[in-house]
Protein backbone atom coordinates (compact mmCIF):
# COMPACT_ATOMS: atom_id res chain seq x y z
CA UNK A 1 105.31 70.25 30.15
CA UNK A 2 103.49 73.10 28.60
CA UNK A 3 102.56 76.26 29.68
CA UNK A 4 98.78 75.57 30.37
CA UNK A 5 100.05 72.18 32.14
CA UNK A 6 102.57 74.44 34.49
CA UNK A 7 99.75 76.91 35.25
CA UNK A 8 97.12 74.36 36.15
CA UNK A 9 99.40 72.09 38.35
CA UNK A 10 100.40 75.78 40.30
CA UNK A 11 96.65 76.11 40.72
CA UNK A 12 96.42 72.59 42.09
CA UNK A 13 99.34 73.06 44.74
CA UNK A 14 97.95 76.46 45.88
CA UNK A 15 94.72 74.98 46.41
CA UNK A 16 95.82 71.97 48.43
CA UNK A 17 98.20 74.24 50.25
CA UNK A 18 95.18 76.23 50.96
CA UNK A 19 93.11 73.33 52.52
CA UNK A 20 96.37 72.49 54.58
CA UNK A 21 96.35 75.70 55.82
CA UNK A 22 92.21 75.72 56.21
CA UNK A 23 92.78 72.37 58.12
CA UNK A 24 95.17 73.03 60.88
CA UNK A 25 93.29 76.65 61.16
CA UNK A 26 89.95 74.14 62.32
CA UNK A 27 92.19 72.09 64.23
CA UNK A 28 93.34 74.73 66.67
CA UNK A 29 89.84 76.65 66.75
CA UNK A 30 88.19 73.79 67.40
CA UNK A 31 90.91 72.42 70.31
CA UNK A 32 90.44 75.20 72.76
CA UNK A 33 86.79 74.68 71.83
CA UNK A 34 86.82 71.46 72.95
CA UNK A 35 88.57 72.10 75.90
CA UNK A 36 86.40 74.77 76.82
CA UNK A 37 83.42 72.03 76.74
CA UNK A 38 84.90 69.80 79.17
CA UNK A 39 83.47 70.98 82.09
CA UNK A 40 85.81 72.48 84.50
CA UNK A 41 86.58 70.25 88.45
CA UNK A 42 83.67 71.86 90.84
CA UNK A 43 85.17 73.56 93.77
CA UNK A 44 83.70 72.39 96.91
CA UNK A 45 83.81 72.97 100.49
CA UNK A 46 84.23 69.60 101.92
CA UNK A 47 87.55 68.55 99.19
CA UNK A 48 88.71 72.79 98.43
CA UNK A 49 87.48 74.86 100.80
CA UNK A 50 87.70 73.19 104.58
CA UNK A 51 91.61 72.21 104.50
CA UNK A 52 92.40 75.84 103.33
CA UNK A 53 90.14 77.34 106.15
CA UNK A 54 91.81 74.53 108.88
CA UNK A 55 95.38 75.60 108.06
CA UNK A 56 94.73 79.84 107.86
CA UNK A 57 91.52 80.47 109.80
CA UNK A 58 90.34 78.10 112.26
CA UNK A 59 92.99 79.35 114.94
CA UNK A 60 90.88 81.68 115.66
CA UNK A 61 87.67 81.12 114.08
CA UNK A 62 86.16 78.79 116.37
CA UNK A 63 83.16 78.42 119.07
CA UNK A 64 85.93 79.36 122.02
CA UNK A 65 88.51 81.40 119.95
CA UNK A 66 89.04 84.97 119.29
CA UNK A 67 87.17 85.68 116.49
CA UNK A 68 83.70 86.98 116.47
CA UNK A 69 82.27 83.84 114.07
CA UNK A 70 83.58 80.11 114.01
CA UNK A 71 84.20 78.87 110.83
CA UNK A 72 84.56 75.12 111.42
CA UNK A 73 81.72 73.62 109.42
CA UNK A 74 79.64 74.17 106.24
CA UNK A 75 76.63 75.36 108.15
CA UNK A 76 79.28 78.11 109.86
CA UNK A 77 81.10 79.01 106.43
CA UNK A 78 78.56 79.46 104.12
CA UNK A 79 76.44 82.79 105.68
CA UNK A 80 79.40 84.24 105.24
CA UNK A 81 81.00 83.07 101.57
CA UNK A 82 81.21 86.64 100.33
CA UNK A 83 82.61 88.22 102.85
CA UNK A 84 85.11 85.60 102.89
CA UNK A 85 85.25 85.89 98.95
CA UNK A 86 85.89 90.09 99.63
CA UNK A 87 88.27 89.50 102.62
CA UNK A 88 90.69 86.97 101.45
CA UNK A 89 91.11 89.33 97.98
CA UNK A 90 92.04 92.29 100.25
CA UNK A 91 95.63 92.30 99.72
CA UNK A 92 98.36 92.88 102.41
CA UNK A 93 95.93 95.95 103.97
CA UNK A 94 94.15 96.84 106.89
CA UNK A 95 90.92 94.27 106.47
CA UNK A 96 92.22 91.44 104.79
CA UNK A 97 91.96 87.58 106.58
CA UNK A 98 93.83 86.07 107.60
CA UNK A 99 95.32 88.81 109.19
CA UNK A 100 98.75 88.56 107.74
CA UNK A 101 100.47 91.71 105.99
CA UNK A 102 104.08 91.34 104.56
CA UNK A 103 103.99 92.23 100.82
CA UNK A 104 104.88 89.59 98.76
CA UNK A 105 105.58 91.38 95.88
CA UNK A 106 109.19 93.12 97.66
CA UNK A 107 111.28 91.96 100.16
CA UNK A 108 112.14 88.64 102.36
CA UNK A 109 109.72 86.58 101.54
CA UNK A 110 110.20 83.36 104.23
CA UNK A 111 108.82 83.96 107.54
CA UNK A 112 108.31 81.37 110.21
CA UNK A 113 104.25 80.33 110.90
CA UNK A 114 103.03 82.03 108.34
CA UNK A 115 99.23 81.70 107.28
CA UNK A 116 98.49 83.64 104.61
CA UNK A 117 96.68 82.76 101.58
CA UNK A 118 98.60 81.97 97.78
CA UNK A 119 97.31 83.57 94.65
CA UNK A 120 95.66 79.83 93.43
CA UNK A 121 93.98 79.62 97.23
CA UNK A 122 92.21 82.86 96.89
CA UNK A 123 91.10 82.26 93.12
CA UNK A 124 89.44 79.23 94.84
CA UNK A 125 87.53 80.92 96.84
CA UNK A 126 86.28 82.84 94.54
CA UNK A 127 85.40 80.04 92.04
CA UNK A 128 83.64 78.71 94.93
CA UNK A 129 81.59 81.36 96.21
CA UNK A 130 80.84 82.32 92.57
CA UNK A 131 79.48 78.91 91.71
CA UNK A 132 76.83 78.31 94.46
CA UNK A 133 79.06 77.34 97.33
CA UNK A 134 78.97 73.68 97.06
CA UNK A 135 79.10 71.36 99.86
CA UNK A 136 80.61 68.54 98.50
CA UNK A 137 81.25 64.75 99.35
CA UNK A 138 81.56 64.87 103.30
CA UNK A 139 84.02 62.24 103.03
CA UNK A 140 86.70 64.52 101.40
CA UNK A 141 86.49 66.64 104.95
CA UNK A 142 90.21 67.12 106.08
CA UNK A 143 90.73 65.79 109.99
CA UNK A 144 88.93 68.07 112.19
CA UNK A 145 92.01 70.55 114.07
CA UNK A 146 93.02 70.24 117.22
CA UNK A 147 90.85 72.73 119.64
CA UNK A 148 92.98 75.77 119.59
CA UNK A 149 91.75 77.87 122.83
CA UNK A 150 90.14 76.92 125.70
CA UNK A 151 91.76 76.05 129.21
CA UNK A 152 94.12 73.50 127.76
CA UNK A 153 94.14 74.78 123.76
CA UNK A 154 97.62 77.03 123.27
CA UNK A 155 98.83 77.62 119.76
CA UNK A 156 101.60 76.24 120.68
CA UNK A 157 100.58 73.28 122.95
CA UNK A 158 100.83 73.09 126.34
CA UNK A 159 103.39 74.91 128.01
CA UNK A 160 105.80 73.53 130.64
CA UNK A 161 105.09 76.97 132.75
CA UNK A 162 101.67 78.60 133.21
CA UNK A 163 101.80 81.36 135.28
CA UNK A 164 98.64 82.80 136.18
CA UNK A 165 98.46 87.28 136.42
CA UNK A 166 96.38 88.73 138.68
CA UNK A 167 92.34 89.36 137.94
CA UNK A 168 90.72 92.68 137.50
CA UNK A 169 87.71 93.73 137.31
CA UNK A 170 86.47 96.04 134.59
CA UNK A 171 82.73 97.41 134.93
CA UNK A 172 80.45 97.66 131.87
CA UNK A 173 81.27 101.16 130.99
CA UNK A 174 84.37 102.94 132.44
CA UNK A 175 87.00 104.96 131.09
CA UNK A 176 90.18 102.97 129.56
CA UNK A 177 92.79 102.85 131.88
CA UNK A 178 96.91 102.57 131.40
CA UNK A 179 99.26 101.35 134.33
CA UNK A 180 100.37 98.80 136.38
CA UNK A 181 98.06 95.58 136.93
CA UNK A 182 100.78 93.70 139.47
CA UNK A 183 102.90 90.91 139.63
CA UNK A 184 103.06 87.50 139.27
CA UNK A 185 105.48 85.44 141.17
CA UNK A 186 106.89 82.35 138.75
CA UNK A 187 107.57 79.77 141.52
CA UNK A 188 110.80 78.92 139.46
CA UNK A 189 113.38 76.94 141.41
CA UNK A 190 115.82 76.87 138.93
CA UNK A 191 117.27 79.02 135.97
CA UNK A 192 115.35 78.35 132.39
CA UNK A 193 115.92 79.47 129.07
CA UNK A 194 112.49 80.13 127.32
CA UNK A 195 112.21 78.86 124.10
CA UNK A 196 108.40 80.21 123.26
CA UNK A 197 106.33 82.47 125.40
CA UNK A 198 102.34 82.71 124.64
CA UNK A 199 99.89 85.14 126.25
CA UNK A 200 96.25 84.75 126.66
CA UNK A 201 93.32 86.04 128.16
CA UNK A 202 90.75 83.95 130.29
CA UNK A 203 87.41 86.10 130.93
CA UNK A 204 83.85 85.75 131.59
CA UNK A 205 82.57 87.25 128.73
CA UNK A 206 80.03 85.07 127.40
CA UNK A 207 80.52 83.56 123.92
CA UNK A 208 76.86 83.05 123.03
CA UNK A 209 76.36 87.29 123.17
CA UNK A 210 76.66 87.68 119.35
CA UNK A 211 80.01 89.92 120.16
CA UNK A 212 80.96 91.00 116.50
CA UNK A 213 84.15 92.63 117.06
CA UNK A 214 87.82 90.85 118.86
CA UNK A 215 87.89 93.99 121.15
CA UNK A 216 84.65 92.70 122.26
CA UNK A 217 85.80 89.45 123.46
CA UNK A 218 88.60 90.73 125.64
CA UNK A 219 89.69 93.74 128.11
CA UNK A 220 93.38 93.71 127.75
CA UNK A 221 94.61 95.84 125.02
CA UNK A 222 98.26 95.00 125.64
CA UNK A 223 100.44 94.43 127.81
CA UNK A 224 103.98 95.50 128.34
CA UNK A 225 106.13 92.82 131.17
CA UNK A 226 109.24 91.82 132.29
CA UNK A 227 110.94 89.12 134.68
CA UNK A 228 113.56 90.17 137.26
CA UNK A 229 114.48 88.23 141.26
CA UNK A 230 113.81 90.67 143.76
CA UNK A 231 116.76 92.41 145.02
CA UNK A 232 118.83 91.99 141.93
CA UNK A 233 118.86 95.27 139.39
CA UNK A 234 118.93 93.00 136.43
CA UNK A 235 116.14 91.56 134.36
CA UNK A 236 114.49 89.98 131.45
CA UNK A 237 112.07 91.98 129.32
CA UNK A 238 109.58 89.95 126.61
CA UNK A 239 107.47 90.92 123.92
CA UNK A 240 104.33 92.36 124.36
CA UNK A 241 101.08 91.06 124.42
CA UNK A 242 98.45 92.72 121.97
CA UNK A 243 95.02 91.85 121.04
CA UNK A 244 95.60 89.35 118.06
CA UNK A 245 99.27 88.85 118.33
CA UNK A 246 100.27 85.68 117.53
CA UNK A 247 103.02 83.88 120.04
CA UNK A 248 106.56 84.22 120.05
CA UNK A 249 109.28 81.46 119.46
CA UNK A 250 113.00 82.10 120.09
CA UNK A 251 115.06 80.83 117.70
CA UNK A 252 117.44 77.71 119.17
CA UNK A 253 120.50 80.01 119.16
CA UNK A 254 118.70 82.92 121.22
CA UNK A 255 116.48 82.01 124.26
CA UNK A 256 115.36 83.98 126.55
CA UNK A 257 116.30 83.84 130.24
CA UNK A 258 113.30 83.06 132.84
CA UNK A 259 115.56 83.26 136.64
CA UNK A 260 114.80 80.80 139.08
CA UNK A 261 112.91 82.81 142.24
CA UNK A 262 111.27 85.59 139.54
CA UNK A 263 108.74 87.59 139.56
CA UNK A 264 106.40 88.81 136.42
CA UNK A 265 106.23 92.58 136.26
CA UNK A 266 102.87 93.69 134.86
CA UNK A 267 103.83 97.26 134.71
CA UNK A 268 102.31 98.84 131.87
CA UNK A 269 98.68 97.88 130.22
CA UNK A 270 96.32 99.60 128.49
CA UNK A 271 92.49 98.40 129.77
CA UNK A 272 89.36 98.95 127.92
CA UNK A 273 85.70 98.53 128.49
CA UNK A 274 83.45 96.02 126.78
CA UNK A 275 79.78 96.28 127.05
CA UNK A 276 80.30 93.62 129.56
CA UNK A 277 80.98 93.36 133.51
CA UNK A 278 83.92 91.54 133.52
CA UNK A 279 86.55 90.13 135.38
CA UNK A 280 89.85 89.08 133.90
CA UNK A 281 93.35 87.88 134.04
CA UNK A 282 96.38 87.38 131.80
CA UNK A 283 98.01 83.48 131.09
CA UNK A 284 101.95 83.22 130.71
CA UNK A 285 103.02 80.16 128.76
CA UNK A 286 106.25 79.02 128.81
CA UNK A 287 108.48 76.17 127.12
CA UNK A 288 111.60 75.70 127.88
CA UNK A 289 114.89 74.73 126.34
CA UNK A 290 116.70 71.36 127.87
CA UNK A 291 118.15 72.26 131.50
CA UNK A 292 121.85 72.00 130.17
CA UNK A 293 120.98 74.43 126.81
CA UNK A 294 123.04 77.84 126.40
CA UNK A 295 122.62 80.05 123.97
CA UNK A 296 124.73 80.82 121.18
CA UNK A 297 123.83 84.86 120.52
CA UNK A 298 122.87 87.77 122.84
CA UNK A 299 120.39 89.96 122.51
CA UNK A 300 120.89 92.95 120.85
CA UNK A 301 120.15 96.40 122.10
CA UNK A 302 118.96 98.27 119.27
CA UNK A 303 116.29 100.61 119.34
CA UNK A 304 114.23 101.67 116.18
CA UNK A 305 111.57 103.76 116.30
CA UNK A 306 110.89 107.82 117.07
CA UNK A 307 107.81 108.60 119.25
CA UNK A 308 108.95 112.07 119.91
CA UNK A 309 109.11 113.97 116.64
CA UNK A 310 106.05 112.94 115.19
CA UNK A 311 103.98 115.39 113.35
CA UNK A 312 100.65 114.11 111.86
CA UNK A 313 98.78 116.13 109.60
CA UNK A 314 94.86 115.86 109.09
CA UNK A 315 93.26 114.76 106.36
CA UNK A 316 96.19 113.86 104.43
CA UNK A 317 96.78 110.36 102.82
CA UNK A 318 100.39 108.93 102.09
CA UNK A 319 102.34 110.63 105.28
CA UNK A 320 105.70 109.13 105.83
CA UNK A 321 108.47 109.29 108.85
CA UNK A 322 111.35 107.89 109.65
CA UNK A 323 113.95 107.17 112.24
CA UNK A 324 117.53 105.83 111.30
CA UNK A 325 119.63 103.20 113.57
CA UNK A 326 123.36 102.24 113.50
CA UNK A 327 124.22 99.19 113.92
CA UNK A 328 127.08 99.02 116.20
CA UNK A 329 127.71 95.51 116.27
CA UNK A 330 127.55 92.61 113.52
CA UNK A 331 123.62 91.79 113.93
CA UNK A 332 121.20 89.06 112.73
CA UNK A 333 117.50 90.44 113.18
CA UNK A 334 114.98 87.67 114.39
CA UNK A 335 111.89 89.33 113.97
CA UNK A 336 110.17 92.49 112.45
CA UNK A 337 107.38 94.20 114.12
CA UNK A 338 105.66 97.44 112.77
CA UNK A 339 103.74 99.29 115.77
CA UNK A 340 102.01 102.31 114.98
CA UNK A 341 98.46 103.75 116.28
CA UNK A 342 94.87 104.42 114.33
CA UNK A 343 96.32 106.22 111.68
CA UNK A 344 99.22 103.94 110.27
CA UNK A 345 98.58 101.83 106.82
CA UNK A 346 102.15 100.19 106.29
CA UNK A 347 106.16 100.12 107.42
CA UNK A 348 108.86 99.47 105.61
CA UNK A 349 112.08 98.19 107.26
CA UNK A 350 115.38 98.24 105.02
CA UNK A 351 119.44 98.08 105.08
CA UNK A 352 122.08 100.36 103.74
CA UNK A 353 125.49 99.52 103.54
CA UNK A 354 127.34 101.78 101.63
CA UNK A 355 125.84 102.08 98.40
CA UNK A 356 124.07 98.99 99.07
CA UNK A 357 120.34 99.46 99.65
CA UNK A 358 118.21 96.60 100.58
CA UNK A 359 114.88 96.91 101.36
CA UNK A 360 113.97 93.75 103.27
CA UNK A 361 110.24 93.89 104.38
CA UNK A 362 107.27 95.79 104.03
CA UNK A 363 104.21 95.02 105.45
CA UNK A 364 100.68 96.88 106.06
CA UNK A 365 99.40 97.78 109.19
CA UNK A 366 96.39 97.18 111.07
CA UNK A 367 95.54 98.40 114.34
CA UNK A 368 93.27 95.95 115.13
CA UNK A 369 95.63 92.83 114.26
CA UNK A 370 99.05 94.05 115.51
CA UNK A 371 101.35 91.17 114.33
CA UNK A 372 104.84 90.26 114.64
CA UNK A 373 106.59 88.75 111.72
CA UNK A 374 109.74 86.18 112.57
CA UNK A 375 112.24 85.18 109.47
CA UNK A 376 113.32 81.72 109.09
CA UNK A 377 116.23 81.21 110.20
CA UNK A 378 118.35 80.46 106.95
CA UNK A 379 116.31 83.97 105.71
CA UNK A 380 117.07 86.45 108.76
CA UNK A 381 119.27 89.14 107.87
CA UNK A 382 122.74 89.35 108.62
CA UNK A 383 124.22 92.70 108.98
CA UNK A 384 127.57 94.18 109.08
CA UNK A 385 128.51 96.52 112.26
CA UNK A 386 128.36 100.26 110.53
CA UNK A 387 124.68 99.41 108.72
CA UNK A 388 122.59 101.82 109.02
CA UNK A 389 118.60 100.38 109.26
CA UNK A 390 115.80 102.57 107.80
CA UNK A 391 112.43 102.58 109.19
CA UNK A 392 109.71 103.97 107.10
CA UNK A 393 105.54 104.80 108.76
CA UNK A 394 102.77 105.39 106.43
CA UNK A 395 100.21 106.62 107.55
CA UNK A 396 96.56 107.74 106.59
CA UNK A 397 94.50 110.39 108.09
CA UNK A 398 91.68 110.72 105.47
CA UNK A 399 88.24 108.81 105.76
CA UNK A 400 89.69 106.43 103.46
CA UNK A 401 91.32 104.63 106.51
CA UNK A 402 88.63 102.91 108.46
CA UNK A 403 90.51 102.49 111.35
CA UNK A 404 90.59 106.42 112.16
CA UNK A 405 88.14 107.64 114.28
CA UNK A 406 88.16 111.03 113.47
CA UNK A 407 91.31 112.68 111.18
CA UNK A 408 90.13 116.12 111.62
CA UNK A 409 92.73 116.98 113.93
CA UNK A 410 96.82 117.30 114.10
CA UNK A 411 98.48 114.31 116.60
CA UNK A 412 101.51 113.78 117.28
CA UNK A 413 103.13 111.23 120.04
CA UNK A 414 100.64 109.39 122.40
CA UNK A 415 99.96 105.98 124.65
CA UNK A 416 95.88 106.28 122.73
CA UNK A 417 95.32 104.83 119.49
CA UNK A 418 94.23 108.43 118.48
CA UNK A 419 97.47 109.34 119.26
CA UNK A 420 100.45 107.93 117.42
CA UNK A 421 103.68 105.70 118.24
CA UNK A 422 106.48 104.83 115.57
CA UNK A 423 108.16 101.80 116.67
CA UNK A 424 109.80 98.31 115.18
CA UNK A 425 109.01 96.17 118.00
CA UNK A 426 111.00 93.13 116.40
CA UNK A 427 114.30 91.89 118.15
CA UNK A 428 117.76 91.11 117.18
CA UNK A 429 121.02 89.34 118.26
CA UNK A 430 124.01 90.37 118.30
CA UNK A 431 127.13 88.19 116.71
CA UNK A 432 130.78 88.28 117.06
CA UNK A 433 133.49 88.84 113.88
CA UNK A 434 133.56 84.69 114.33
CA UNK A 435 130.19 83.98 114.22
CA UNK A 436 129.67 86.55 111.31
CA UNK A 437 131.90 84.82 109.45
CA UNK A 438 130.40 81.48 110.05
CA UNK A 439 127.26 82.28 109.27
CA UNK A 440 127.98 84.34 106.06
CA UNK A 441 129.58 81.05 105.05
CA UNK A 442 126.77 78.62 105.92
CA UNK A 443 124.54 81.16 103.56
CA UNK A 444 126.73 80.80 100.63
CA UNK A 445 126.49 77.28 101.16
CA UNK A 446 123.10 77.10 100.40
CA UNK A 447 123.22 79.47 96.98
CA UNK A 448 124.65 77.45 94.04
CA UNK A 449 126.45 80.29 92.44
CA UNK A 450 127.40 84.36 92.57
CA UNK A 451 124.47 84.35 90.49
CA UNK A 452 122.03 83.96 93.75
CA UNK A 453 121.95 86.09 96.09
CA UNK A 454 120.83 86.51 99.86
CA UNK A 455 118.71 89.57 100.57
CA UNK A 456 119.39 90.69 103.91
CA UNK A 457 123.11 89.78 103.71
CA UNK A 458 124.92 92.32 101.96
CA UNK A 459 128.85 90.92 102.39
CA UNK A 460 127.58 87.45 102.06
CA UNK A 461 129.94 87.21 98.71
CA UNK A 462 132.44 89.75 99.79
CA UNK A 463 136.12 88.06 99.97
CA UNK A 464 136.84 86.83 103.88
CA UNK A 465 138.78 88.80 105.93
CA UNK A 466 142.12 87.58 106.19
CA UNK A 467 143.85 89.08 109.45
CA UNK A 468 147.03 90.50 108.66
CA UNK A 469 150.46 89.02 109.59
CA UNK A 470 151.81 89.93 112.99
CA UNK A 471 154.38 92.49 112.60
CA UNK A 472 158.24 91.60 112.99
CA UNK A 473 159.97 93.13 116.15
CA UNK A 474 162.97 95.12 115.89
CA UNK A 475 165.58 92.30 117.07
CA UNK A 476 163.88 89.75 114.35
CA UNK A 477 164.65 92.73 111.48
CA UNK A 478 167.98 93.08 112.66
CA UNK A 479 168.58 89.69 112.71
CA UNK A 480 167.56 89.25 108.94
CA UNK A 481 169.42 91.87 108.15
């Protein structure tokens, strides 16, 4: 071939190479192109919106519940798409709805009854709200949920135990008020172990006022209670009752013990006016374990918290204390409670074993919805006697925090939300060397290799502990000698 021939048939293949190359260029311009024409699935209410609302929000949001506004149809929802657009973005902070705080960014991450909202549910709402809040077909409506409050509604169904706390009265306007309300006697003819244990309030407050706020639809703040037969010094004490605290349910190794012949103790509540002449009284629910159940753990007696040494500076943002805890027995914690006052933001509960830090929840704070936060039970930590637990408060005393009513001043420890308290409220069980062991082992049973691991249960892939080998007597040395 000659020289001219060579140079023109290069010329040809660059050229066609060029096309090639033009070609698939147009291809994959014009494919995300075309993709972007399609036009995207329409969010509605009706097929997107309504199931996400019945399994996070309608709890409470309903004509009877606790919330100021129901939220059960599309004429109730859409007045107030925005602010359920704004709320639902919040993050784990003071605010944000549902009122559920554990960051989910650090820490145990499984946590029994939880209603919180995924990333791809609250990008929904916002696709939703910002394209004109369709209604949708009516027949893609999820089943209407079960009527959640009311004389018969409990979270948690009907209880086999209602036991009913003595009314008050609380005038329009009045000073709060802290003490003891009464007791309530149980009627209990026979030992039970409590497996759940729900608290509500049954007032006259009307529910066609307009009330805008949850403090407005109650007069119990909290309530602090405990069980005990008269004449006997020992007792039962049970988690406290808070505005917007959601029940508690004892895990089927740890139940609670309700005696037969006891008496509820309403010894310590905080009582606030309303706007409202009201009278008042506290429900008990309880459900019970079978009559032949025993439980497999005790409880533990733990204390974390420090009310005592608080020192609260004014107009300061990012404030931290702490209080430290031994662990004097092998424990498995059930549930994790932060309890602080006006001013706290967040709390931080972790582990350290040695060199072995875990941190194994954080969660904001909000003194409006104090919540309680209960692991499943294959995610509970599991700690060694000789760990030492680390609680950390944040707190926020600037105008920033919309919860403080006024952060020109120093606090320190106090029973008034302008005050402060520094407390994990959660509960444990203790375990003994046996039951350690066994349930170290039924953890690495569900991790497929040493390449998992179990936050929360630092010796989970430490070698067993092999007792040692009883030690030969005198006469059986001289004999083998």
């Amino acid at each position: 071939m000659s020289s001219e021939r060579r140079r023109i048939a290069r010329a040809v293949a660059v050229f066609a190479c060029s096309l090639a190359a033009s070609a698939a260029a147009s291809a994959q311009t014009a494919a995300p192109a075309a993709s972007a024409s399609r036009p995207a699935t329409p969010v509605t209410y009706t097929k997107d919106i309504a199931p996400i609302l019945k399994r996070s929000c309608v709890q409470c949001h309903t004509p009877d519940g606790g919330a100021p506004m129901s939220l059960t149809t599309y004429e109730e929802v859409r007045p107030y798409a925005r602010a359920i657009k704004t709320r639902t973005a919040m993050g784990p902070r003071a605010g944000v709805m549902p009122p559920w705080f554990v960051e989910k960014n650090i820490g145990i991450q499984r946590y029994k009854s939880d209603p919180s909202l995924s990333d791809e549910e609250i990008a929904t709402i916002a696709r939703w709200v910002d394209g004109g809040t369709a209604r949708g077909n009516p027949a893609d409506l999820p089943a209407a949920a079960a009527k959640t409050t009311g004389e018969d509604g409990w979270l948690l169904g009907k209880p086999d135990l209602i036991v009913k706390g003595p009314e008050i009265h609380v005038p329009a306007a009045a000073p709060d008020q802290w003490g003891d309300v009464g007791d309530a006697p149980t009627g209990l003819v026979e030992d039970r172990w409590v497996k759940s244990v729900e608290v509500r309030e049954v007032n006259d407050i009307p529910r066609a006022d307009g009330t805008k706020t949850v403090g407005g639809r109650f007069v119990f703040h909290h309530m602090n209670y405990e069980s005990s037969v008269p004449g006997q010094s020992q007792g039962t004490t049970w988690p406290i009752h808070e505005i917007g605290r959601n029940p508690d349910v004892f895990p089927d190794s740890a139940g609670r013990l309700l005696a037969a012949n006891s008496i509820l103790h309403l010894n310590a509540s905080h009582v606030h006016a309303n706007g409202h002449d009201t009278h008042a009284h506290l429900e008990f629910g309880f459900t019970f374990f079978p009559p032949d159940y025993k439980p497999m753990y005790r409880r533990s007696g733990v204390l974390l918290g420090n009310g005592n040494d608080l020192d609260i500076k004014p107009n300061q943002a990012n404030q931290e204390i702490h209080a430290f805890a031994t662990l004097t027995e092998h424990t498995k914690i059930i549930a994790f409670e932060p309890h602080l006052h006006a001013q706290g933001v967040r709390m931080c509960l972790e582990a350290i074993w040695g060199m072995n830090i875990q941190q194994l929840t954080c969660a904001g704070y909000d003194h409006n919805w104090v919540k309680q936060y209960i692991y499943e039970d294959d995610a509970a930590p599991i700690l060694p006697k000789g760990t030492i637990l680390h609680l950390v408060g944040f707190l926020d005393t600037t105008a920033g925090n919309k919860n403080m009513a006024d952060g020109r001043n120093w606090t320190g420890g106090g029973r008034r939300s302008v005050a402060n308290m520094f407390i994990d409220l959660g509960y444990s069980v203790q375990m003994t060397e046996e039951q350690f062991q066994a349930e170290m082992a039924h953890r690495r049973s569900l991790m497929k290799s040493r390449n998992d691991y179990d936050l929360g249960c630092p010796l989970c892939w430490a070698p067993p502990v092999v007792p040692p080998p009883p030690a030969r007597t005198t006469q059986q040395q001289g004999g083998n000698q």
